[in-house]
Protein backbone atom coordinates (compact mmCIF):
# COMPACT_ATOMS: atom_id res chain seq x y z
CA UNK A 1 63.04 130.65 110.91
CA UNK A 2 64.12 127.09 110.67
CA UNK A 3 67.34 128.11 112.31
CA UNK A 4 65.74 129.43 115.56
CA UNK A 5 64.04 127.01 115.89
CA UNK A 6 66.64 124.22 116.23
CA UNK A 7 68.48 126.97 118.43
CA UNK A 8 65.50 127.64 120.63
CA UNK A 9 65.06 124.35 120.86
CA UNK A 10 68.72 123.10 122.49
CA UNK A 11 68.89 126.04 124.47
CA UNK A 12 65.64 124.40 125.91
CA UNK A 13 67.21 121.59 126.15
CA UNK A 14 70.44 122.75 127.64
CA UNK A 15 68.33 124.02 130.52
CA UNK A 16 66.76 120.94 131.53
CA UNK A 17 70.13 118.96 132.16
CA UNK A 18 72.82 120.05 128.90
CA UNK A 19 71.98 118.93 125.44
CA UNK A 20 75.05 116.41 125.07
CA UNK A 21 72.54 113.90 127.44
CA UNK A 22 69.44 114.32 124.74
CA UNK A 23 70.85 115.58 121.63
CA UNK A 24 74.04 114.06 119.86
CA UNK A 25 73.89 115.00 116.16
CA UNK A 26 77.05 113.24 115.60
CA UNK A 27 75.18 109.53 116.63
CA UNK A 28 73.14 107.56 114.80
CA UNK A 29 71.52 104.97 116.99
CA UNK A 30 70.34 102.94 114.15
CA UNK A 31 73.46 102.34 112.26
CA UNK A 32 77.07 101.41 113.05
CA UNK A 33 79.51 104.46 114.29
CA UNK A 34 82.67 102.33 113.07
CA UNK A 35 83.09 99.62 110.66
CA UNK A 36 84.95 96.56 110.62
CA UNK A 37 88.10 96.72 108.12
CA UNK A 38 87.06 93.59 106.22
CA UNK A 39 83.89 95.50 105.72
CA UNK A 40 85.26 98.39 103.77
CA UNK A 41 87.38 95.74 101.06
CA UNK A 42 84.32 94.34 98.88
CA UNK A 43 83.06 97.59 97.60
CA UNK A 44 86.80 98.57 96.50
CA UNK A 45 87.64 95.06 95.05
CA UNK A 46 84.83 95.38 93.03
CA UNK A 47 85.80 98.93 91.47
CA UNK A 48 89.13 97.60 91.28
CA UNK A 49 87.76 95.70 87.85
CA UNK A 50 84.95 97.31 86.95
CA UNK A 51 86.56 100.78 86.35
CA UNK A 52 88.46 99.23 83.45
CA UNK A 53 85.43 98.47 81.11
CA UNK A 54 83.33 101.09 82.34
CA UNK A 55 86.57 104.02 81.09
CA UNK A 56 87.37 100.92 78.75
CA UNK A 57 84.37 101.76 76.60
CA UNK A 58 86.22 104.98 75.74
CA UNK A 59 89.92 103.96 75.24
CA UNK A 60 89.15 100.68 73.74
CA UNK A 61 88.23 103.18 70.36
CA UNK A 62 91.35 104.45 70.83
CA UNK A 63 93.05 101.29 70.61
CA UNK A 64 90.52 99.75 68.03
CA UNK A 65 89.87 96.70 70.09
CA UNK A 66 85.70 98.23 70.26
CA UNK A 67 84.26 100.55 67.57
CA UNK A 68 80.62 101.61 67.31
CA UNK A 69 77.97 101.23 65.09
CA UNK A 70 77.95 105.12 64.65
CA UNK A 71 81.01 107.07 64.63
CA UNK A 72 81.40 108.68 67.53
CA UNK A 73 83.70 111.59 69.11
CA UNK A 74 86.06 108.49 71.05
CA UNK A 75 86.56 107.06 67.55
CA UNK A 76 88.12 110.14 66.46
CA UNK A 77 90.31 110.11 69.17
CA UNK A 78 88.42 112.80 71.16
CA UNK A 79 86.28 113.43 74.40
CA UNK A 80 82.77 114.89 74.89
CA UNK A 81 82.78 117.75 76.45
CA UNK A 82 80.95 118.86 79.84
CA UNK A 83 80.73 114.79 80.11
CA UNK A 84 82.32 112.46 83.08
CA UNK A 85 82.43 109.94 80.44
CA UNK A 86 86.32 108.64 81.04
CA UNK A 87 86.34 110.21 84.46
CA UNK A 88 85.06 106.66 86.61
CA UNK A 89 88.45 105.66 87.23
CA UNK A 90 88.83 109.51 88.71
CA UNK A 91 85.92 109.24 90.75
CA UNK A 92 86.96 105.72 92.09
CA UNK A 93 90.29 106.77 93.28
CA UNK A 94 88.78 109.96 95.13
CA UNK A 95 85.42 108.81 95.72
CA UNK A 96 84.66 105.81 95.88
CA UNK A 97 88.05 104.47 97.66
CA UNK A 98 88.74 107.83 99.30
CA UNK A 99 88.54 108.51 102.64
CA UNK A 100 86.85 104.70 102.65
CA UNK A 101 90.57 103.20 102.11
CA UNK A 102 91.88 105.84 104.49
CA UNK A 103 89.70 104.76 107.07
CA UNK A 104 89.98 100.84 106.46
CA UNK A 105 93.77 100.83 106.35
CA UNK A 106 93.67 103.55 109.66
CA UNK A 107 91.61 100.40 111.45
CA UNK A 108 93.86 97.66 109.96
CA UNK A 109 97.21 99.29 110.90
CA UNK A 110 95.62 99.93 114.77
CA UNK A 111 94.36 96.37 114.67
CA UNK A 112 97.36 95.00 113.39
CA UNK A 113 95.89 93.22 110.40
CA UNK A 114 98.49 93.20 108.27
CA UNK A 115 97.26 91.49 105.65
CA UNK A 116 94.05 93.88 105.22
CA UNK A 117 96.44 96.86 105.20
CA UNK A 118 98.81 95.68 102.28
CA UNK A 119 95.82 95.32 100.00
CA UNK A 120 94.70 98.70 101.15
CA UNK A 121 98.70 99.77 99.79
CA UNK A 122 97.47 97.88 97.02
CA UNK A 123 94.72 99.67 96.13
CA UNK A 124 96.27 102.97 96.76
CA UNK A 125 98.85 102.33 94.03
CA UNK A 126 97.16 101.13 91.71
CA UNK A 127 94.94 104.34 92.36
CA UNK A 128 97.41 106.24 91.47
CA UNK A 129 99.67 104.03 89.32
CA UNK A 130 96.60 103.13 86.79
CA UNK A 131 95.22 107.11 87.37
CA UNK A 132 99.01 108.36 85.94
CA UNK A 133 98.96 105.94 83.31
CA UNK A 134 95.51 106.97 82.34
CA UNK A 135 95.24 111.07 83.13
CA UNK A 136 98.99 111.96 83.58
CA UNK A 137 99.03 114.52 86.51
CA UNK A 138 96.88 113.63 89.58
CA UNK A 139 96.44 115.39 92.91
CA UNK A 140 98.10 112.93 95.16
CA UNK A 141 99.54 115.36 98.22
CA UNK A 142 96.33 117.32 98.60
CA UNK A 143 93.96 115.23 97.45
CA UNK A 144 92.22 114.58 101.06
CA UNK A 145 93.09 117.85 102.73
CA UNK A 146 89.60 118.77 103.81
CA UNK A 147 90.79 122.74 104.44
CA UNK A 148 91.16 123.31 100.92
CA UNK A 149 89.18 124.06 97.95
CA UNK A 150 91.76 124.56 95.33
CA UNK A 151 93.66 121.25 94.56
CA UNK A 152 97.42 121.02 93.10
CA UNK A 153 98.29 119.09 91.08
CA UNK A 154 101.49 116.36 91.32
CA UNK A 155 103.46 115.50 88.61
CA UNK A 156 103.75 111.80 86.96
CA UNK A 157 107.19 111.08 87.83
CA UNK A 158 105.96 111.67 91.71
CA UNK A 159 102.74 110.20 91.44
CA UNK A 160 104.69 106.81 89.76
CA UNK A 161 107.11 107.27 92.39
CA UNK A 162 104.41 107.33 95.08
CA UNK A 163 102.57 104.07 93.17
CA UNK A 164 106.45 101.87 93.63
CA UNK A 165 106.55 103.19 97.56
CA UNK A 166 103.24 102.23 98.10
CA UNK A 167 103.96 98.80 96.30
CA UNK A 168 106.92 97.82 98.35
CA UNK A 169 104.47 98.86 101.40
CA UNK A 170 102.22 96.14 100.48
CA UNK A 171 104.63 93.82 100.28
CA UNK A 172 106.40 93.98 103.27
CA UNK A 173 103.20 93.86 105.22
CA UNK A 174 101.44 90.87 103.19
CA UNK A 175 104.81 88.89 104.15
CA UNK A 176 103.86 89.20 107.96
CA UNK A 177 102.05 86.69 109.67
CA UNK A 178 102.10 88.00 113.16
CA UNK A 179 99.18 90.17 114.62
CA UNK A 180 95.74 89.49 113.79
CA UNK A 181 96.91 88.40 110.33
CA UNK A 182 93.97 86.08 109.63
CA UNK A 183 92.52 84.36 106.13
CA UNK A 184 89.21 84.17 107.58
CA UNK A 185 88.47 87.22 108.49
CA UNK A 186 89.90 88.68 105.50
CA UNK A 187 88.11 86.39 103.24
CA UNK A 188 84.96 87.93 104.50
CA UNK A 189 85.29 91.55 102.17
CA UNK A 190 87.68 89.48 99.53
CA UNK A 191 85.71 88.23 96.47
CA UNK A 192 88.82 87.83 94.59
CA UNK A 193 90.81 85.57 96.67
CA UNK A 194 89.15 84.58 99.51
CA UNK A 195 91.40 85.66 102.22
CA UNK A 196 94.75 84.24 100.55
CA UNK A 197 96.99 86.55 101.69
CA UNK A 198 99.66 84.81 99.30
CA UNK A 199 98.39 85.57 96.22
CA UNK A 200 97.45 88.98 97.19
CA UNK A 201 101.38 89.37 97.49
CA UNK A 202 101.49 87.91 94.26
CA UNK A 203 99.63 90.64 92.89
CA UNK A 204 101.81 93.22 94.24
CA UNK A 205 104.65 91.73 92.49
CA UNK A 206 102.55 91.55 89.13
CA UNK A 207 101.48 95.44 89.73
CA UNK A 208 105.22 96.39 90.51
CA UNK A 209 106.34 94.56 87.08
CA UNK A 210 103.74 96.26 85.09
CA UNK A 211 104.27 99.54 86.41
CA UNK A 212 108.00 99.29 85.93
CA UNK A 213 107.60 98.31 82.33
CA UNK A 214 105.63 101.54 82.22
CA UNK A 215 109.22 103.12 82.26
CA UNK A 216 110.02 101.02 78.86
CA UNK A 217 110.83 104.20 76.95
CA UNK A 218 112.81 106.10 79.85
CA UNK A 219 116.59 106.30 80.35
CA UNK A 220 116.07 104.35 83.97
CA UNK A 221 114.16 101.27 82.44
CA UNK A 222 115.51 98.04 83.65
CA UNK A 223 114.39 95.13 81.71
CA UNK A 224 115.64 92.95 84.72
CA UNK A 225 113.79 94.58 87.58
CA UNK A 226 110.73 93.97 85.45
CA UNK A 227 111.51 90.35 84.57
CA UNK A 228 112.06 89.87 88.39
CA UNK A 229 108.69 91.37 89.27
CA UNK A 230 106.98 88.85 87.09
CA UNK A 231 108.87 85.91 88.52
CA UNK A 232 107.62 86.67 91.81
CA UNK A 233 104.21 86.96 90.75
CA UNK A 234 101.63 84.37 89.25
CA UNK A 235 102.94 81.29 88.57
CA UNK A 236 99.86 79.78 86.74
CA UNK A 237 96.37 80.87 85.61
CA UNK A 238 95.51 79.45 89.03
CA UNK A 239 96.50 82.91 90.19
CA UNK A 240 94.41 85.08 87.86
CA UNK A 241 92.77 87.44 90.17
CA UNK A 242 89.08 87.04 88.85
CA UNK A 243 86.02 88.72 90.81
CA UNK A 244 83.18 86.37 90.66
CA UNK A 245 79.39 88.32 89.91
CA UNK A 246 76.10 86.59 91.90
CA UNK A 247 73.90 87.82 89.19
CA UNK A 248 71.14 88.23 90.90
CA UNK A 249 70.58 92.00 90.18
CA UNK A 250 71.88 94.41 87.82
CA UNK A 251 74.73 95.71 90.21
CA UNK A 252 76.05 92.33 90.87
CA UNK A 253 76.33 91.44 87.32
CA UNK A 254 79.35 91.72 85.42
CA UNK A 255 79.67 95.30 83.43
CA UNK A 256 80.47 93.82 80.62
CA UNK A 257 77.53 90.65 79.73
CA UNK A 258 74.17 91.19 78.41
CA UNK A 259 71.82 91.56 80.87
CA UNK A 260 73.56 95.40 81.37
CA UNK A 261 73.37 96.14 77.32
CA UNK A 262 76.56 98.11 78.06
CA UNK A 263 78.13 97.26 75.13
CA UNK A 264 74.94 96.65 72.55
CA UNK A 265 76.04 99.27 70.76
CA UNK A 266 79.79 98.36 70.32
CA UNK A 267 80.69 96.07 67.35
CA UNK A 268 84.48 94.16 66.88
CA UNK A 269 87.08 96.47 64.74
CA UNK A 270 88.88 95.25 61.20
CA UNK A 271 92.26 95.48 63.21
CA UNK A 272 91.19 92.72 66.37
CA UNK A 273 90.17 90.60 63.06
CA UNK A 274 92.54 91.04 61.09
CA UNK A 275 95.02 90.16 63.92
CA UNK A 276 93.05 86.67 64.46
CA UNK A 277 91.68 85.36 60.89
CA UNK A 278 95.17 85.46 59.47
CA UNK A 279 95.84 88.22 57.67
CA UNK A 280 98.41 89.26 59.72
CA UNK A 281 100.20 86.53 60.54
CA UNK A 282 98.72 83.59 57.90
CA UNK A 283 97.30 81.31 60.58
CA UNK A 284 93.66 81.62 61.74
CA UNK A 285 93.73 81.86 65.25
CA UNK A 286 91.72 79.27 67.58
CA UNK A 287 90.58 82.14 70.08
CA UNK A 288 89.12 84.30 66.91
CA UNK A 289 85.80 81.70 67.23
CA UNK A 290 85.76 81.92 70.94
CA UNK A 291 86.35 85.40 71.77
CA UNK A 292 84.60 87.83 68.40
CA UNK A 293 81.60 87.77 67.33
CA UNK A 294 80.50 86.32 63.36
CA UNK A 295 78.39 88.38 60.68
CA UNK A 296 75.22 86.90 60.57
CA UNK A 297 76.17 85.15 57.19
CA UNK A 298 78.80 83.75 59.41
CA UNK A 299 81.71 85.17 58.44
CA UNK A 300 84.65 87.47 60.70
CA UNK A 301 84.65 90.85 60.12
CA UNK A 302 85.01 94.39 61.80
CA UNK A 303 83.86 97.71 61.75
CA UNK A 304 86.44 100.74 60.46
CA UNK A 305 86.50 103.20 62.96
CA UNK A 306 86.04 105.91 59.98
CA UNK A 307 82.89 104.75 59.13
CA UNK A 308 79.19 103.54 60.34
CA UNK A 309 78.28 99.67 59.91
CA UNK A 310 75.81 101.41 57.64
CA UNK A 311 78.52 101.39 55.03
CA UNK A 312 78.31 97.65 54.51
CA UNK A 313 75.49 95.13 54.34
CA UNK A 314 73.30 94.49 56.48
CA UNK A 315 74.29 90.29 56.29
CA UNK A 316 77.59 91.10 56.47
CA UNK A 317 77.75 93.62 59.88
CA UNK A 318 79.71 92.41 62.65
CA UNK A 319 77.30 91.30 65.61
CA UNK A 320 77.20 92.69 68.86
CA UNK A 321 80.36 91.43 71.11
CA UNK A 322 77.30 89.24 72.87
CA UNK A 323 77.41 87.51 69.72
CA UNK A 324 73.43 88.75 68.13
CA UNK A 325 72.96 91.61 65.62
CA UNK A 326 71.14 93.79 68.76
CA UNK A 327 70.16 92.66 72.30
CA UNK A 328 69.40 89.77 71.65
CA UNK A 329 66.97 89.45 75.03
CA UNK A 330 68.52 90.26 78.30
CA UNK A 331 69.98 86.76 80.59
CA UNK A 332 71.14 84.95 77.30
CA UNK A 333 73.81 83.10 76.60
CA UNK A 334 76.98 85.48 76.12
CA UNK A 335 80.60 85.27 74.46
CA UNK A 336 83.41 85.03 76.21
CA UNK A 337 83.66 87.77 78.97
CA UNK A 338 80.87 89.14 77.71
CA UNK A 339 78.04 87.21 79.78
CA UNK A 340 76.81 87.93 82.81
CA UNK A 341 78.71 85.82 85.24
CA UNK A 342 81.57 85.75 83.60
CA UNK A 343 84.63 85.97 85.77
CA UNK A 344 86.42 89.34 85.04
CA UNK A 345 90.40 90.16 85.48
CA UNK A 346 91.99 92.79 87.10
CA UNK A 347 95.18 90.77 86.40
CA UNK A 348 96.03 87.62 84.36
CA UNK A 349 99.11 85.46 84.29
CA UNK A 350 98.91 85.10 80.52
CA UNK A 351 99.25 89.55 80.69
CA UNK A 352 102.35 89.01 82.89
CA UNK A 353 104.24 86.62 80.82
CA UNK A 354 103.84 88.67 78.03
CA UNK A 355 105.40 91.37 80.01
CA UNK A 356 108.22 89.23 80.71
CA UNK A 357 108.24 88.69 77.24
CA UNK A 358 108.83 92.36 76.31
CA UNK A 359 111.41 93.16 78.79
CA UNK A 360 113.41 90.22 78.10
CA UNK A 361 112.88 91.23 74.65
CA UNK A 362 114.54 94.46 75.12
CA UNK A 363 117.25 93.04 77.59
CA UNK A 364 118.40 91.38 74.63
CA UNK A 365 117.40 87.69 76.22
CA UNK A 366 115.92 86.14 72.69
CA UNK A 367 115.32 82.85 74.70
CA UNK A 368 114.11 83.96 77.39
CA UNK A 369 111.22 85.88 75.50
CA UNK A 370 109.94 83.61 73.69
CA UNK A 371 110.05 80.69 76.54
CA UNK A 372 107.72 83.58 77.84
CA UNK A 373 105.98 84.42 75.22
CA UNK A 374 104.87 80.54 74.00
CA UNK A 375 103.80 80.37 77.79
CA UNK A 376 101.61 83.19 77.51
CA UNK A 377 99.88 82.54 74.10
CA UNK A 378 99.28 79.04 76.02
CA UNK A 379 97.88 80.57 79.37
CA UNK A 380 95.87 82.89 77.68
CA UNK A 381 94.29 79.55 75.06
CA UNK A 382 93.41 78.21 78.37
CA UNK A 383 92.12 81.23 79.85
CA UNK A 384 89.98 81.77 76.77
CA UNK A 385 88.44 78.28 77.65
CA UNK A 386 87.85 78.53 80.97
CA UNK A 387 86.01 82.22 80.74
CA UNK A 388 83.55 80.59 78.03
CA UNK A 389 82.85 78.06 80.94
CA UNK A 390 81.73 80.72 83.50
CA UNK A 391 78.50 81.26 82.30
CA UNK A 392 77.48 78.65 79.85
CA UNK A 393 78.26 80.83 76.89
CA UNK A 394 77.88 79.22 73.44
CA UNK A 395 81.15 78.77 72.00
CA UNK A 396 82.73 75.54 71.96
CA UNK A 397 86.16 74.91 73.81
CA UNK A 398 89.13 74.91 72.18
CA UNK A 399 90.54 71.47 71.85
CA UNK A 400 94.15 70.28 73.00
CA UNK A 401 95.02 68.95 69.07
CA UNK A 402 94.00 73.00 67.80
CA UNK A 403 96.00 74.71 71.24
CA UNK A 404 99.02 72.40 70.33
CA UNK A 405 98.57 72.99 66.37
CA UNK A 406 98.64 76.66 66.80
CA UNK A 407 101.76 76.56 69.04
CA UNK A 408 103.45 74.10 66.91
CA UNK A 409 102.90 76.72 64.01
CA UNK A 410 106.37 78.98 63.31
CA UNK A 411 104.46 81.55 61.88
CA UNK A 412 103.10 81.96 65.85
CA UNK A 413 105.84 80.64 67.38
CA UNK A 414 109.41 80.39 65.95
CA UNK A 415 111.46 77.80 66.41
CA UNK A 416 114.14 80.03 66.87
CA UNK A 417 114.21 82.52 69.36
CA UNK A 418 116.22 84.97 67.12
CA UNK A 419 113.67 84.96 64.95
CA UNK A 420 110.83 86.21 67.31
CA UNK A 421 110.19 89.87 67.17
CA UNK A 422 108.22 92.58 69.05
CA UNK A 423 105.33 92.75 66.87
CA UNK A 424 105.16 88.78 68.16
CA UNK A 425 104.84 89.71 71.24
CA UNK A 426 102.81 92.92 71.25
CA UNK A 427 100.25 91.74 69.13
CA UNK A 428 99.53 88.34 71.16
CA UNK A 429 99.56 90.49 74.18
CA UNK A 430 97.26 92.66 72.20
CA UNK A 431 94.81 89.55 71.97
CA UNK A 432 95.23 88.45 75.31
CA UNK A 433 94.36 92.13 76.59
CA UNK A 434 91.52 92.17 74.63
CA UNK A 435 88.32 93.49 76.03
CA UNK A 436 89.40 93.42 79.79
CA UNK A 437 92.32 95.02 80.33
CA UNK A 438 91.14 98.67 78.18
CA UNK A 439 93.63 100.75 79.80
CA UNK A 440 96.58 98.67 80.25
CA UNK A 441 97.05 98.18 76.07
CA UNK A 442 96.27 101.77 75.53
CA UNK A 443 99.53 102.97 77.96
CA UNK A 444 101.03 99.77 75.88
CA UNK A 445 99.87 101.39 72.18
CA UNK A 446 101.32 104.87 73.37
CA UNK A 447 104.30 103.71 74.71
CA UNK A 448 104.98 102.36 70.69
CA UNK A 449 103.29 105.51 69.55
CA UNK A 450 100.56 103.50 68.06
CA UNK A 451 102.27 102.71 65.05
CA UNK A 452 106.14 102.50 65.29
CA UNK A 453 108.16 100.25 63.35
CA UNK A 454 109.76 97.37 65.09
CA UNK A 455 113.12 97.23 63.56
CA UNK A 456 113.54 93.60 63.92
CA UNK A 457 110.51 92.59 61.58
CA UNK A 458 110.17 95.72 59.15
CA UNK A 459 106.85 96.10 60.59
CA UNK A 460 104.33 98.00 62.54
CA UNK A 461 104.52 96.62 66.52
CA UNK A 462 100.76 96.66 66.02
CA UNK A 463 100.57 95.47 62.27
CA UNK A 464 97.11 96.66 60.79
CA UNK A 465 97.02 99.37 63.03
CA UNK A 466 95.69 102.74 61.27
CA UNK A 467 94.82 105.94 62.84
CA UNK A 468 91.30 107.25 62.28
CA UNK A 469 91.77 109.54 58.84
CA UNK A 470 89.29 112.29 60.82
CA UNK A 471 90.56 112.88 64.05
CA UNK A 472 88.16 115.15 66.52
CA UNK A 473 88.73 118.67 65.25
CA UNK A 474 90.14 119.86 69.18
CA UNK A 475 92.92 117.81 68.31
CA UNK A 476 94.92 119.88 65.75
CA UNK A 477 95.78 116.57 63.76
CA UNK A 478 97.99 114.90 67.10
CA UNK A 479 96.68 111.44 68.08
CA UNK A 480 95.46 111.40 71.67
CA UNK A 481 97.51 110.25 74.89
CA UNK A 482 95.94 111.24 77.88
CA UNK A 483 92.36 111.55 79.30
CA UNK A 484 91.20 114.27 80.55
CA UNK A 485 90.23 114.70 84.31
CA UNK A 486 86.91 113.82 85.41
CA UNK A 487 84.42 116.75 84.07
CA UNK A 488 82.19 117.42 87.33
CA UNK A 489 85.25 117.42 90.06
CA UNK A 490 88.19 119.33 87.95
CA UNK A 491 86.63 121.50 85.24
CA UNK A 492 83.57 122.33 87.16
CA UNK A 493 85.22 122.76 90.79
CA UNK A 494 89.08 123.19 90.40
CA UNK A 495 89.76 125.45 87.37
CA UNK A 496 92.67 126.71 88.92
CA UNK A 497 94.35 123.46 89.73
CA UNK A 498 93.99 122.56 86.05
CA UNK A 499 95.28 125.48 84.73
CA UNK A 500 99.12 125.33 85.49
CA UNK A 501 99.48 121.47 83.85
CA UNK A 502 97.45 123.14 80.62
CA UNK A 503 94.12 121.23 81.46
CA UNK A 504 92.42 123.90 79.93
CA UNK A 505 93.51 123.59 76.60
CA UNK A 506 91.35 122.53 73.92
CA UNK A 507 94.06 119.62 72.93
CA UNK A 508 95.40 118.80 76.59
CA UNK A 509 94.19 115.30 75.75
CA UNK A 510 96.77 115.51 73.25
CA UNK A 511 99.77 116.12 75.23
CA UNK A 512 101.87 113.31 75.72
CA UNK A 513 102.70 111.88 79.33
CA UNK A 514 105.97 112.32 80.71
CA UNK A 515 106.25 108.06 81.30
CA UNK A 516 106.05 108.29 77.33
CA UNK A 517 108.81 110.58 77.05
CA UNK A 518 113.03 109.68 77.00
């Protein structure tokens, strides 16, 4: 009935002079019919960080930089079924960037905004770069073909491939200054850097040297592409690409602090501790203070993954990472990047030199590694400092006499750069990773298996590291190394596109990714 209507209707008003003059279903008088490309960038910029804590929740229980207070199915290395919960990265790439990106680089490239455009390359690849590293698989060559409703599936080694194209896209075009190339009017959607155009193609370089040294354990890896990457990238913390929160309403805080109780429920693990109080490496660790969270008898502890805080004393439970036993009341003072306005990372020069570290590492460039390494156990000191500023959180600042202490300290930092070894320079990365970049030190815990022996030291790469004892049942006793696609797009709507890669099985989040693999 509702259907003649509307056809009786433009037939009427077809007669009276032809229904494109009175009736345009396609306009919207009240609302704009194109946007600007500067427009389109803040929405992205701000999913380019906040995917990582909101997944981050999940892998960081992989990794053992978060446990909760109860044990819980990511603990044991598992997944919830019929649940998007490690699926927001999934639904940023194809949903939230989507056919937005499409359009906003479509506009730039006609426009001849340059600048606008090799972000938009940027955020493609790390779309897909971060979605590999994270899922394996992804759609890539279908995935915005509107005549379909099955969706294949591309393989990792294209969909890494297609990350490194993109990557060199962005570059070439954020090295143009011709066109309508213009700070200003970029700086209007860019709440990271403000229109710079230069450090945006710093950021490229950073994303192409992490990537690359995704490759670390295939035959093709080149330690000196990697290194090169990195040297054209930050040069200081001064580079950090931070997104700054308003806090003036929930959405415009930062995922991660207090007023969002996102992470009330999450307590500090023995291995982070153990790491940072010295009983790895004999040396208490400045940062431990500034970054975890004390017992309330005011000690440093962590939870075991394998068991409830219940299993210890009440005086002696970890606190929240805010730094309070529960909530503590919402628009508090917070710890570290855990506080409302505190500025969050999507990359850090600190992470980079530690990169630089590794490859030179396995290049076989002792001095080299651990000129990078002392630089980033230094950037990240600072960095550590400056994030406890952002917000008026309560630690106190580390002071020059403890930074220079700590680096003086051989047991940290050996004199001799034979001496320094890969469980050095994973497990400071490991610190400076901690609680911002999730995802990034889970592909770095796979890509050592989570606990392979560095042959220099005797020793685990991640010393202290120990695989939950009672892994989630689905998983047939294998650790886990993938996520699985996002629940309510794949599993509910494209069966069939899962079911060739084996996303079907009960342990596909099992199944090792192909970057993992000689």
């Amino acid at each position: 009935m509702k259907t003649l209507r509307v056809a009786l209707l433009v037939g009427s008003l077809s007669v009276v002079g032809g229904c494109e003059n009175f009736l345009d279903v396609n306009t919207n008088p009240n609302a704009p019919q194109t946007v600007a490309a500067n427009l389109y960038l803040a929405p992205m910029l701000h999913w380019l960080v906040a995917t990582r804590p909101w997944d981050g929740r999940w892998t960081a229980q992989y990794t053992q930089q978060l446990t909760q207070t109860t044990v819980t199915n990511w603990d044991r290395m598992g997944y919830v079924p019929g649940s998007d919960a490690g699926g927001e990265h999934w639904r940023t790439v194809y949903w939230v960037f989507g056919q937005n990106l499409i359009d906003m680089m479509e506009i730039a490239e006609r426009e001849r905004r340059w600048d606008i455009l090799g972000v938009g390359y940027i955020l493609k690849a790390w779309g897909w770069q971060a979605g590999a590293s994270l899922h394996g698989e992804m759609i890539v060559r279908e995935a915005f073909d509107q005549t379909k409703f099955d969706f294949s599936y591309d393989d990792e080694q294209f969909v890494y491939q297609e990350a490194l194209r993109l990557l060199d896209s962005a570059v070439v075009h954020l090295q143009r200054t011709d066109g309508a190339v213009s700070a200003q009017y970029l700086a209007r959607g860019d709440h990271i850097y403000n229109g710079d155009r230069l450090q945006w193609l710093r950021f490229a370089h950073g994303l192409r040297a992490i990537t690359l040294n995704h490759f670390s354990n295939k035959t093709p890896y080149d330690p000196a592409a990697v290194i090169a990457a990195v040297d054209a990238s930050f040069r200081s913390n001064g580079d950090d690409a931070l997104l700054t929160f308003p806090n003036t309403q929930n959405d415009d805080r930062n995922f991660l602090g207090r007023s969002r109780n996102n992470f009330t429920s999450f307590r500090q693990t023995q291995f982070v501790v153990g790491l940072m109080d010295g009983t790895v490496f004999g040396v208490e660790d400045p940062r431990m203070t500034r970054m975890l969270s004390p017992s309330p008898d005011g000690e440093y502890r962590g939870l075991d993954p394998n068991f409830a805080e219940t299993a210890i004393p009440v005086n002696q439970r970890p606190n929240n990472p805010y730094g309070y036993p529960a909530t503590g009341g919402l628009q508090q003072p917070g710890l570290y990047v855990f506080a409302d306005q505190a500025r969050m990372p999507a990359m850090t020069y600190a992470q980079l030199q530690f990169v630089k570290a590794e490859a030179a590492y396995h290049r076989g460039d002792r001095a080299l590694a651990l000129q990078a390494y002392r630089e980033g156990i230094s950037a990240h000191i600072d960095f550590v400092n400056a994030r406890n500023r952002d917000d008026n959180q309560w630690p106190t600042q580390i002071t020059a006499a403890e930074k220079e202490a700590f680096l003086a300290d051989p047991r940290i930092v050996p004199t001799n750069p034979a001496d320094l070894t890969l469980t050095q320079i994973m497990s400071q990365k490991y610190i400076a990773q901690w609680a911002w970049a999730f995802n990034e030190q889970w592909m770095d815990m796979r890509r050592y298996h989570y606990t392979d022996v560095d042959p220099a030291s005797g020793r685990q790469v991640y010393p202290g590291f120990t695989p939950p004892t009672n892994l989630y049942p689905d998983n047939a006793g294998k650790l886990v190394y993938r996520l699985r696609p996002r629940y309510n797009s794949e599993y509910v709507w494209n069966q069939e596109g899962l079911r060739p890669i084996g996303g079907l099985e009960l342990d596909f989040h099992t199944k090792p990714l192909w970057i993992l693999q000689p």
